[in-house]
N, C-alpha and C. Protein backbone atom coordinates (compact mmCIF):
# COMPACT_ATOMS: atom_id res chain seq x y z
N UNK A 1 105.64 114.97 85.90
CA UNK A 1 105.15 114.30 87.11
C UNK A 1 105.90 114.88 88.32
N UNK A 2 105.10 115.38 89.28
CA UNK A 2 105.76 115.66 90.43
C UNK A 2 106.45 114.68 91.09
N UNK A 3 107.65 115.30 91.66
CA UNK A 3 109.00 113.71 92.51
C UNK A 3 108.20 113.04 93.28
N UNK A 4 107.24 113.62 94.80
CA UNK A 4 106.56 112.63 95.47
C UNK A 4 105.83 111.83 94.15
N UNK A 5 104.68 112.16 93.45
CA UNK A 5 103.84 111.33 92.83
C UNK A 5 104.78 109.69 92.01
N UNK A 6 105.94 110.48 91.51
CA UNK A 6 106.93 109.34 90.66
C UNK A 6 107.37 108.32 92.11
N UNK A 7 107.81 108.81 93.22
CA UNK A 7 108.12 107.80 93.95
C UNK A 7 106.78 106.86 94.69
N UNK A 8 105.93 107.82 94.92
CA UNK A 8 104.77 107.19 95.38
C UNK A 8 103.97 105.88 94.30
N UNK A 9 104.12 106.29 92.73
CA UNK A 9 103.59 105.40 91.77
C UNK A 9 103.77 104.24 92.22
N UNK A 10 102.22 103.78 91.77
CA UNK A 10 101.80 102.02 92.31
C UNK A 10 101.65 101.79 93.36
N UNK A 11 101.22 102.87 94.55
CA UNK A 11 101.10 103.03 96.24
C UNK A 11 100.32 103.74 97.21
N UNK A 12 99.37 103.13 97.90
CA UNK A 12 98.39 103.98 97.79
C UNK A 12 99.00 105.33 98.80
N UNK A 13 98.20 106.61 98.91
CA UNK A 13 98.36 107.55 99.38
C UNK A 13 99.66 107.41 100.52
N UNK A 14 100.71 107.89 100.37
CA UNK A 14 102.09 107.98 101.53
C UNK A 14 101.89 108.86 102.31
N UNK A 15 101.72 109.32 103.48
CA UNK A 15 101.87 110.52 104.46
C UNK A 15 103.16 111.14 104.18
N UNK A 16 102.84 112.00 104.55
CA UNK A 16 104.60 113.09 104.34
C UNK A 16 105.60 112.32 104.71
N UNK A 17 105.17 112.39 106.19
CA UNK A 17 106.10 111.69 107.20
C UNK A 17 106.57 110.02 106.41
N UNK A 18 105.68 109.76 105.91
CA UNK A 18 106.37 108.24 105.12
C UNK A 18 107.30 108.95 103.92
N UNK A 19 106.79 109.56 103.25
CA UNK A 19 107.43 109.97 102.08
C UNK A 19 108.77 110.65 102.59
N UNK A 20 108.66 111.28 103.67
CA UNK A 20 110.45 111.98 103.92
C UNK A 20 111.48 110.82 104.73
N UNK A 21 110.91 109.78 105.28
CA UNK A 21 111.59 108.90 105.51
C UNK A 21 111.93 107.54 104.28
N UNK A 22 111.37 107.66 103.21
CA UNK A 22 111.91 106.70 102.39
C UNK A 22 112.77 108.16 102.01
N UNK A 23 112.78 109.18 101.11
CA UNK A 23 113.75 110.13 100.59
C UNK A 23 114.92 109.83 101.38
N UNK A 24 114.79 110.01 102.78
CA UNK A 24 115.92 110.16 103.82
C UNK A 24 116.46 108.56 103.33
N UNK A 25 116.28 107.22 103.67
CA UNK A 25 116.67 106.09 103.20
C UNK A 25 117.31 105.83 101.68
N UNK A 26 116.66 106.76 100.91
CA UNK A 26 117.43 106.86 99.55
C UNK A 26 118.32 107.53 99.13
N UNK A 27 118.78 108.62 99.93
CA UNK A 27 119.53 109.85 100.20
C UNK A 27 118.83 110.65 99.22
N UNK A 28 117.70 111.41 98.97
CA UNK A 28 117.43 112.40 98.47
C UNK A 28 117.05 113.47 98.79
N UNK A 29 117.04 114.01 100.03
CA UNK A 29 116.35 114.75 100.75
C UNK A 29 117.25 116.09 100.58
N UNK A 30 118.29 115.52 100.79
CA UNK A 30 119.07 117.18 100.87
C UNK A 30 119.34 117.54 98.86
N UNK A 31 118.97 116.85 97.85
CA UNK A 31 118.70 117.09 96.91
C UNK A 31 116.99 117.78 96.55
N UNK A 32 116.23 117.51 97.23
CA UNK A 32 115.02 117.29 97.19
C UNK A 32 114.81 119.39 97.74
N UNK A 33 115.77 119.05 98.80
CA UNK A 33 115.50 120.57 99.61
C UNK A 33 116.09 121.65 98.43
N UNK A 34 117.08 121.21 97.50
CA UNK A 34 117.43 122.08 96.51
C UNK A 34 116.68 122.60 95.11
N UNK A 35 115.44 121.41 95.48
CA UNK A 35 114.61 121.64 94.36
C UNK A 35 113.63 123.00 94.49
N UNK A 36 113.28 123.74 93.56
CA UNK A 36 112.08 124.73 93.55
C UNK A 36 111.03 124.47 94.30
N UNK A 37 110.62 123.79 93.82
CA UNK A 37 109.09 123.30 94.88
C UNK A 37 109.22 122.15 95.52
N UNK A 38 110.32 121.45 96.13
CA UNK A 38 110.73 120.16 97.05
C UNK A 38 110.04 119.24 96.43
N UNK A 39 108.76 118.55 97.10
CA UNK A 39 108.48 117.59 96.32
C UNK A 39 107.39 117.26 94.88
N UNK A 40 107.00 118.57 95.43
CA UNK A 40 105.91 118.94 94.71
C UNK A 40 106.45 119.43 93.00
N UNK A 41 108.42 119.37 93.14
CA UNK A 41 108.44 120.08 92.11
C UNK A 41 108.92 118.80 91.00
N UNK A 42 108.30 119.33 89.78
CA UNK A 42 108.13 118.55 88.51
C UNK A 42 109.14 117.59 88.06
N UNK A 43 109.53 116.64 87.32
CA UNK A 43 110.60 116.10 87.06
C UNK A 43 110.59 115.15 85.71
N UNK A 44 111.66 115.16 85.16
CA UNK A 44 111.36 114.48 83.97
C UNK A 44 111.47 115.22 83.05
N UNK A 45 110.88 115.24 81.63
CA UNK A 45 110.74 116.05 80.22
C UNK A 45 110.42 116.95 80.63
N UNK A 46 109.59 117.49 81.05
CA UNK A 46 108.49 118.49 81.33
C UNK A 46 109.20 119.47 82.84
N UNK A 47 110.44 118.87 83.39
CA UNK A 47 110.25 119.71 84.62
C UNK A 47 112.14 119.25 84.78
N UNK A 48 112.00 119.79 86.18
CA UNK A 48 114.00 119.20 86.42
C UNK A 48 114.50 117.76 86.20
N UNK A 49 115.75 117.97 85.23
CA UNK A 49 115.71 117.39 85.01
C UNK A 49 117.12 116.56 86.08
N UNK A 50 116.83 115.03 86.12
CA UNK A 50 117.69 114.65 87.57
C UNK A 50 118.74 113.72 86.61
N UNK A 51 119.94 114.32 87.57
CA UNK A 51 120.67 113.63 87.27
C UNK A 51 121.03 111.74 87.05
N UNK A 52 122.39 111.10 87.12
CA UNK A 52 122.04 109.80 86.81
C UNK A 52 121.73 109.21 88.42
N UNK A 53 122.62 109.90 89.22
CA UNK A 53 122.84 109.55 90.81
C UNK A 53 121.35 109.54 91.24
N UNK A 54 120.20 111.07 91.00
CA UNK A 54 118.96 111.51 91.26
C UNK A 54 118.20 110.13 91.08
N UNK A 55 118.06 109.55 89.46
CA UNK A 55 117.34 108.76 88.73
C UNK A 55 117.05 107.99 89.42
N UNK A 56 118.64 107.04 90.20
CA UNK A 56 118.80 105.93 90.60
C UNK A 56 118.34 106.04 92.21
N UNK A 57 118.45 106.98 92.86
CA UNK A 57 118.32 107.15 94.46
C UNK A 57 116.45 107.25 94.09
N UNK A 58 116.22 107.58 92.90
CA UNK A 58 114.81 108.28 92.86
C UNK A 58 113.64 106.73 92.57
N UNK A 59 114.40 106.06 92.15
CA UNK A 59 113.97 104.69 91.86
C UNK A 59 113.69 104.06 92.81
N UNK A 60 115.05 104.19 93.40
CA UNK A 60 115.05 103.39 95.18
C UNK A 60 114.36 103.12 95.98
N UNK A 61 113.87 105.17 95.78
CA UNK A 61 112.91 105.60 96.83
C UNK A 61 111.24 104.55 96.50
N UNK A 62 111.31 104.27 95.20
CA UNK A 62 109.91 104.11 94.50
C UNK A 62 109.74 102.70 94.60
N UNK A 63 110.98 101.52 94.91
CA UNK A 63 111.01 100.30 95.68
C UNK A 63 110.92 100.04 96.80
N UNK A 64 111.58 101.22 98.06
CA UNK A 64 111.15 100.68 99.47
C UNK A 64 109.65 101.33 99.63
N UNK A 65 108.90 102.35 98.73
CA UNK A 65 107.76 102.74 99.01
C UNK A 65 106.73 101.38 99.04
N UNK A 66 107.68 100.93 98.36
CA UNK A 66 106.09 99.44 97.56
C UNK A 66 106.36 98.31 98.79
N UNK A 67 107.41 98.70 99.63
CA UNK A 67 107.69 97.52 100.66
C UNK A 67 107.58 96.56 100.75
N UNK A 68 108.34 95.89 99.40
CA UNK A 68 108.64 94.45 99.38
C UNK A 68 108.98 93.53 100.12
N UNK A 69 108.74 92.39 99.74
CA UNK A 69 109.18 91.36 100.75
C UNK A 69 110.82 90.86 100.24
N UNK A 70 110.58 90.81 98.82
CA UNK A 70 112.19 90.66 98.50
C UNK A 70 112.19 92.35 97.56
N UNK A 71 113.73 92.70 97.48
CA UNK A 71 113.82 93.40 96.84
C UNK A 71 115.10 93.08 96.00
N UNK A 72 114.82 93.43 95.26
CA UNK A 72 116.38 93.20 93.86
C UNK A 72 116.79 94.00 93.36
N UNK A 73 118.26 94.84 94.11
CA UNK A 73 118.68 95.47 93.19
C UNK A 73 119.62 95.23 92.03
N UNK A 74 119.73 95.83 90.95
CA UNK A 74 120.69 95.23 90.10
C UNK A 74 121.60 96.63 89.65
N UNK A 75 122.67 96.82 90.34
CA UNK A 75 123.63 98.21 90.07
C UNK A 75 122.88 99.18 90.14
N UNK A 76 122.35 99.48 91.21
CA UNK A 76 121.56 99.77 91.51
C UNK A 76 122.15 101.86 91.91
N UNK A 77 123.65 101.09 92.63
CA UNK A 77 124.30 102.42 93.07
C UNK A 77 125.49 102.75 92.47
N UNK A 78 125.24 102.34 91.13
CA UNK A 78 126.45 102.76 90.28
C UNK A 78 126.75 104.13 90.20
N UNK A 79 125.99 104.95 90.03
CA UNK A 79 125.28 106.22 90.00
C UNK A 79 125.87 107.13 90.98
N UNK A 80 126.30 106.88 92.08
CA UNK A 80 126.68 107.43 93.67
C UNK A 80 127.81 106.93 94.32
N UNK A 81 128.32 108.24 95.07
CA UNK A 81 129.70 107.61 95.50
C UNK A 81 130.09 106.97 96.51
N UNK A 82 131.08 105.96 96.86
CA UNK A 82 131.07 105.59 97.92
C UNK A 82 130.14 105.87 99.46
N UNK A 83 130.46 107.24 100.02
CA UNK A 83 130.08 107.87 100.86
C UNK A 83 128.23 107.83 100.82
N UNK A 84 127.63 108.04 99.71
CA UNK A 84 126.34 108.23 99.54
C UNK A 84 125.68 106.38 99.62
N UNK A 85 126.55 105.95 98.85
CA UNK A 85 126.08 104.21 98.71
C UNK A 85 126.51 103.59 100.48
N UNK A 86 127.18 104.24 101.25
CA UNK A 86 127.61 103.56 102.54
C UNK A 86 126.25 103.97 103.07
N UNK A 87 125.16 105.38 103.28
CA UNK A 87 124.08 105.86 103.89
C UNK A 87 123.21 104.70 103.33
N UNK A 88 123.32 105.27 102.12
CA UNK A 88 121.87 104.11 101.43
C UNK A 88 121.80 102.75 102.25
N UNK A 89 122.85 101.84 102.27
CA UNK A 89 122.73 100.92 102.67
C UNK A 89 122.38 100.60 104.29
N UNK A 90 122.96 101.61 105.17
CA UNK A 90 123.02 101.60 106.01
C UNK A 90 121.14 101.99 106.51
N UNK A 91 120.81 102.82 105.86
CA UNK A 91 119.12 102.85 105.67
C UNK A 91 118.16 101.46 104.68
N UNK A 92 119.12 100.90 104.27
CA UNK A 92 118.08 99.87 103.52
C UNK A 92 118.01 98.80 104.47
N UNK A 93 119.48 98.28 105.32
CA UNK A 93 119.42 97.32 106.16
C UNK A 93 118.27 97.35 107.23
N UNK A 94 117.81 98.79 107.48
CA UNK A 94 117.26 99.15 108.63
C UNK A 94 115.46 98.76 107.84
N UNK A 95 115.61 99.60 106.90
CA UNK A 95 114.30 99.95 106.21
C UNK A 95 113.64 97.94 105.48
N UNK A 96 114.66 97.17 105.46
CA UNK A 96 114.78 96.00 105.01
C UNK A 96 114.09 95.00 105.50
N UNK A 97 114.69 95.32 106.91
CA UNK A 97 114.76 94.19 107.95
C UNK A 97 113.91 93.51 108.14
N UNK A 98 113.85 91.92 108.48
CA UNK A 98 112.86 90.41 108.06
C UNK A 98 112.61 90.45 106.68
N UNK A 99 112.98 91.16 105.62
CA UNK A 99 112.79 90.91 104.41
C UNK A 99 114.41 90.36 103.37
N UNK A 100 113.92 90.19 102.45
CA UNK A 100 115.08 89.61 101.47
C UNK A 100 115.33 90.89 100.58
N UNK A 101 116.84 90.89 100.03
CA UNK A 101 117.67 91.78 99.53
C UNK A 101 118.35 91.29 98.84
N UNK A 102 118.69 90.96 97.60
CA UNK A 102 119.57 90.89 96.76
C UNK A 102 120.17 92.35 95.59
N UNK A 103 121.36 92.38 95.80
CA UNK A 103 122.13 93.14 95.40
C UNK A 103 123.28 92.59 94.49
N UNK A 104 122.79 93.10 92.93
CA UNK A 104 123.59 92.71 91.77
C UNK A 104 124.95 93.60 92.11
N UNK A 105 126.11 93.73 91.74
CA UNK A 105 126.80 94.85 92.34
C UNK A 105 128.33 94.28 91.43
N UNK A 106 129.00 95.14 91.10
CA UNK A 106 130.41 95.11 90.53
C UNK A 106 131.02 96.06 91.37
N UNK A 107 130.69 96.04 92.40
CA UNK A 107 131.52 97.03 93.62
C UNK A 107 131.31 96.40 95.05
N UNK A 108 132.64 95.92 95.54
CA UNK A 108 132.89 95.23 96.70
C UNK A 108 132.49 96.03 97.63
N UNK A 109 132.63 97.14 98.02
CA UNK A 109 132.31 98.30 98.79
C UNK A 109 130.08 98.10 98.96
N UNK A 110 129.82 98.10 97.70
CA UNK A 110 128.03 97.67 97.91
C UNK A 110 127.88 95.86 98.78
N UNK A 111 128.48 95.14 98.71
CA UNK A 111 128.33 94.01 98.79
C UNK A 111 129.06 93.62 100.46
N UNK A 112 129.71 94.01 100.70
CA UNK A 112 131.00 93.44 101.62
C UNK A 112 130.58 93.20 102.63
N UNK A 113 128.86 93.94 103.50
CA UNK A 113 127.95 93.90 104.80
C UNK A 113 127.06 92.65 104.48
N UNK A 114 127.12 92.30 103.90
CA UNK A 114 125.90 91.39 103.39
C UNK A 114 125.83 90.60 103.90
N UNK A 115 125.01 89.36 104.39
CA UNK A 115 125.35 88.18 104.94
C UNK A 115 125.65 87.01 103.75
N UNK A 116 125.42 87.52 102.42
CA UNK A 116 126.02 86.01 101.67
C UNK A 116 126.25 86.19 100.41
N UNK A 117 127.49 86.42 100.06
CA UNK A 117 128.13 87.03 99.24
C UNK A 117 128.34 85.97 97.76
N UNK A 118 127.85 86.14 96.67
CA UNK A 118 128.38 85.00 95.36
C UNK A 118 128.92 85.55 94.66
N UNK A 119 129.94 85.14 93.82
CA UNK A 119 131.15 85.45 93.23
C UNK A 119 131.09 85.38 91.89
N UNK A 120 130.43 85.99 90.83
CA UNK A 120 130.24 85.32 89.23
C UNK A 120 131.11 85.77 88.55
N UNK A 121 131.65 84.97 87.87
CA UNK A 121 132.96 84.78 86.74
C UNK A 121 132.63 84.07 85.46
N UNK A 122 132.49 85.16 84.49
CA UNK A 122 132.27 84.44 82.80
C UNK A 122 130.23 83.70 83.34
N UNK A 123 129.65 84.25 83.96
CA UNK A 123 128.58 83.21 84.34
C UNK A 123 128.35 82.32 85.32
N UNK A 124 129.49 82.05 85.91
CA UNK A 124 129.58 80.59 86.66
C UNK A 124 130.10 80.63 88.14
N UNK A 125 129.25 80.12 89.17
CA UNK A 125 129.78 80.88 90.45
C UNK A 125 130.89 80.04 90.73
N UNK A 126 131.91 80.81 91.08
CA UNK A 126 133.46 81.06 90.94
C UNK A 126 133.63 80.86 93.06
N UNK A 127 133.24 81.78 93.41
CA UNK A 127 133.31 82.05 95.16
C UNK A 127 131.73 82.08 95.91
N UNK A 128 131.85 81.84 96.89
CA UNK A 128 130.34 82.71 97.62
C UNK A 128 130.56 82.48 99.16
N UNK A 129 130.37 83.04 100.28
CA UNK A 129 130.66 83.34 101.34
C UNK A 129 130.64 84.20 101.89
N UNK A 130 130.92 84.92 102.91
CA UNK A 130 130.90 86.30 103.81
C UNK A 130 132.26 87.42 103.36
N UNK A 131 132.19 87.99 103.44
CA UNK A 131 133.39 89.63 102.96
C UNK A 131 134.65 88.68 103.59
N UNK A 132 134.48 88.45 104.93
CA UNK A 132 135.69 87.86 105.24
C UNK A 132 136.12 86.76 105.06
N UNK A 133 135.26 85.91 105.06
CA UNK A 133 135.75 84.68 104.45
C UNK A 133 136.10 84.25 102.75
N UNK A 134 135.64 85.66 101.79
CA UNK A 134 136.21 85.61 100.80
C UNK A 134 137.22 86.81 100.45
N UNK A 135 137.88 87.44 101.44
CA UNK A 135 139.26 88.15 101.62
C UNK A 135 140.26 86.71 101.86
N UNK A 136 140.24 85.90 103.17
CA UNK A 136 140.50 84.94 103.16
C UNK A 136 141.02 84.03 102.17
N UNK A 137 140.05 83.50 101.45
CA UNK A 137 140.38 82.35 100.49
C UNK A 137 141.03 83.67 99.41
N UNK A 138 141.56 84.61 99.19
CA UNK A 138 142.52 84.56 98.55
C UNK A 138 142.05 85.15 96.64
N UNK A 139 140.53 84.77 96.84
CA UNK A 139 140.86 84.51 94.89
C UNK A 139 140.42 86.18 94.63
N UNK A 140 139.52 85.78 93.39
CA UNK A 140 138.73 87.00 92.74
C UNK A 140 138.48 87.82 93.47
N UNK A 141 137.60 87.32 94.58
CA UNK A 141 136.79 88.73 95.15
C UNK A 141 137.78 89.52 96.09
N UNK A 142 138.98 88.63 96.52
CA UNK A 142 140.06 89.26 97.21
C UNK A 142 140.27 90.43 96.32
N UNK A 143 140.61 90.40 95.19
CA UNK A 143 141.51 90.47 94.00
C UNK A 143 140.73 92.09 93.63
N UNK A 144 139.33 91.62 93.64
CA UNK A 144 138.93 92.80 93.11
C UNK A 144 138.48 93.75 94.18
N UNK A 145 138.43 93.32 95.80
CA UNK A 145 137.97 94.02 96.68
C UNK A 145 139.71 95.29 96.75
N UNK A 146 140.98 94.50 96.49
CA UNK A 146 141.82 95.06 96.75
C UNK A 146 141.62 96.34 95.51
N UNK A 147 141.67 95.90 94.53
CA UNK A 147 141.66 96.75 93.43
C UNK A 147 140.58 98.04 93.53
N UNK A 148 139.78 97.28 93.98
CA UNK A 148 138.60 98.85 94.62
C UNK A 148 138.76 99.43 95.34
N UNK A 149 139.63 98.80 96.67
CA UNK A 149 140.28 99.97 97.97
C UNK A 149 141.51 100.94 97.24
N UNK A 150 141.95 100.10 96.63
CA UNK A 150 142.81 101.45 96.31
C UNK A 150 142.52 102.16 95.50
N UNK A 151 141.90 102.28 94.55
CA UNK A 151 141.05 103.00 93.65
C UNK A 151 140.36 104.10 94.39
N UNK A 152 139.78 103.96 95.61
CA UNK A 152 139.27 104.73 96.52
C UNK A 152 140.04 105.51 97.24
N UNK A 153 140.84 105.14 97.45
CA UNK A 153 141.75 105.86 98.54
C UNK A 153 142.76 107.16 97.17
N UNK A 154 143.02 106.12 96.07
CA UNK A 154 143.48 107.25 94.89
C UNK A 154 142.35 108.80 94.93
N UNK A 155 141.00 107.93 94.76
CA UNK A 155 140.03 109.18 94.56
C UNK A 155 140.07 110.16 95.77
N UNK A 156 140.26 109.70 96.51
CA UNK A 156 140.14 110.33 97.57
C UNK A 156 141.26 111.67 97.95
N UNK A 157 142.44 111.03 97.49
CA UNK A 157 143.83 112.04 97.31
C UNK A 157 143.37 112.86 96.57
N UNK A 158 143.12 112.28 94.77
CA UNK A 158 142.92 113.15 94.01
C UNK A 158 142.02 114.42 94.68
N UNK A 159 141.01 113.92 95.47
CA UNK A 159 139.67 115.24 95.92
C UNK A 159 140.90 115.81 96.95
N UNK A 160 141.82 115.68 97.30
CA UNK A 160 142.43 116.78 98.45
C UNK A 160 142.38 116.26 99.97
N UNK A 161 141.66 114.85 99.93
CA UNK A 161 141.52 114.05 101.26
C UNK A 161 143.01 113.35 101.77
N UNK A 162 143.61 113.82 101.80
CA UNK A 162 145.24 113.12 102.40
C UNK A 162 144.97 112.03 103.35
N UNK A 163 144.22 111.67 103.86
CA UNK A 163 144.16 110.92 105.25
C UNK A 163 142.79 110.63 105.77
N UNK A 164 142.09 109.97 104.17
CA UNK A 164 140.86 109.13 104.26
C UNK A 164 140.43 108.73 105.75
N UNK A 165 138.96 109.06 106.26
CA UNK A 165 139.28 108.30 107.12
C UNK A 165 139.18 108.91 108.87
N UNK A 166 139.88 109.81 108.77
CA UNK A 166 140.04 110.66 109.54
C UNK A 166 139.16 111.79 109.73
């Protein structure tokens, strides 16, 4: 199946111009430009095959095409790194907007813009509130937002980045 046709599935005909602005919102475009035949080129069994990051940005693309009224992701950007999941979002808020968004997420970094943040522990909501008001109170999501900044800032050394940020 060609990449436009897989993102377009279940939609009627997309104009280019629609189709390179959801890619651009999913971050695939500068992947897309690396492909043989851009969009036209094959994917899947039969053609290139995409990585896990591709799969998941490629999915994305194939949810804001259908332009929901709610959308649900569930780890959605496990797949992609910080830097790539900060664009995405920053294009979904936009691409979103008057609609509903829920975002399953085990990464404080996906969640922390949100306007209403819930906290699940063993099942059972534990916290729920805004990024700052659950830095604040102190518990879990403090706990694990800290544990993910530095984890980041490690990765970041490790890549040769001394001074994240900058």
């Amino acid at each position: 199946v060609p990449l436009a046709e897989n993102i377009s599935y279940g939609v009627e005909a997309l104009s280019t111009e629609h189709l390179q602005e959801i890619m651009q919102s999913a971050q695939l475009t500068k992947d897309v430009e690396d492909f043989p035949e851009g969009v036209t080129t094959m994917v899947g069994e039969r053609g290139v095959t995409l990585s896990g990051g591709q799969k998941q940005r490629t999915s994305l693309a194939r949810a804001i095409a259908k332009e929901p009224a709610i959308l649900v992701l569930d780890d959605a950007m496990s797949s992609v790194d910080t830097h790539t999941e900060a664009d995405i979002l920053k294009h979904l808020q936009r691409v979103m907007q008057g609609r509903t968004t829920i975002i399953i997420s085990h990464r404080c970094s996906t969640v922390k813009n949100l306007d209403h943040i819930v906290v699940l522990d063993e099942g059972r909501i534990v916290e729920e509130g805004t990024h700052g008001a659950l830095l604040q109170l102190g518990g879990l999501y403090a706990e694990m937002y800290r544990r993910q900044l530095l984890g980041e800032e490690l990765e970041d050394t490790e890549n040769g980045d001394l001074f994240p940020g900058r």
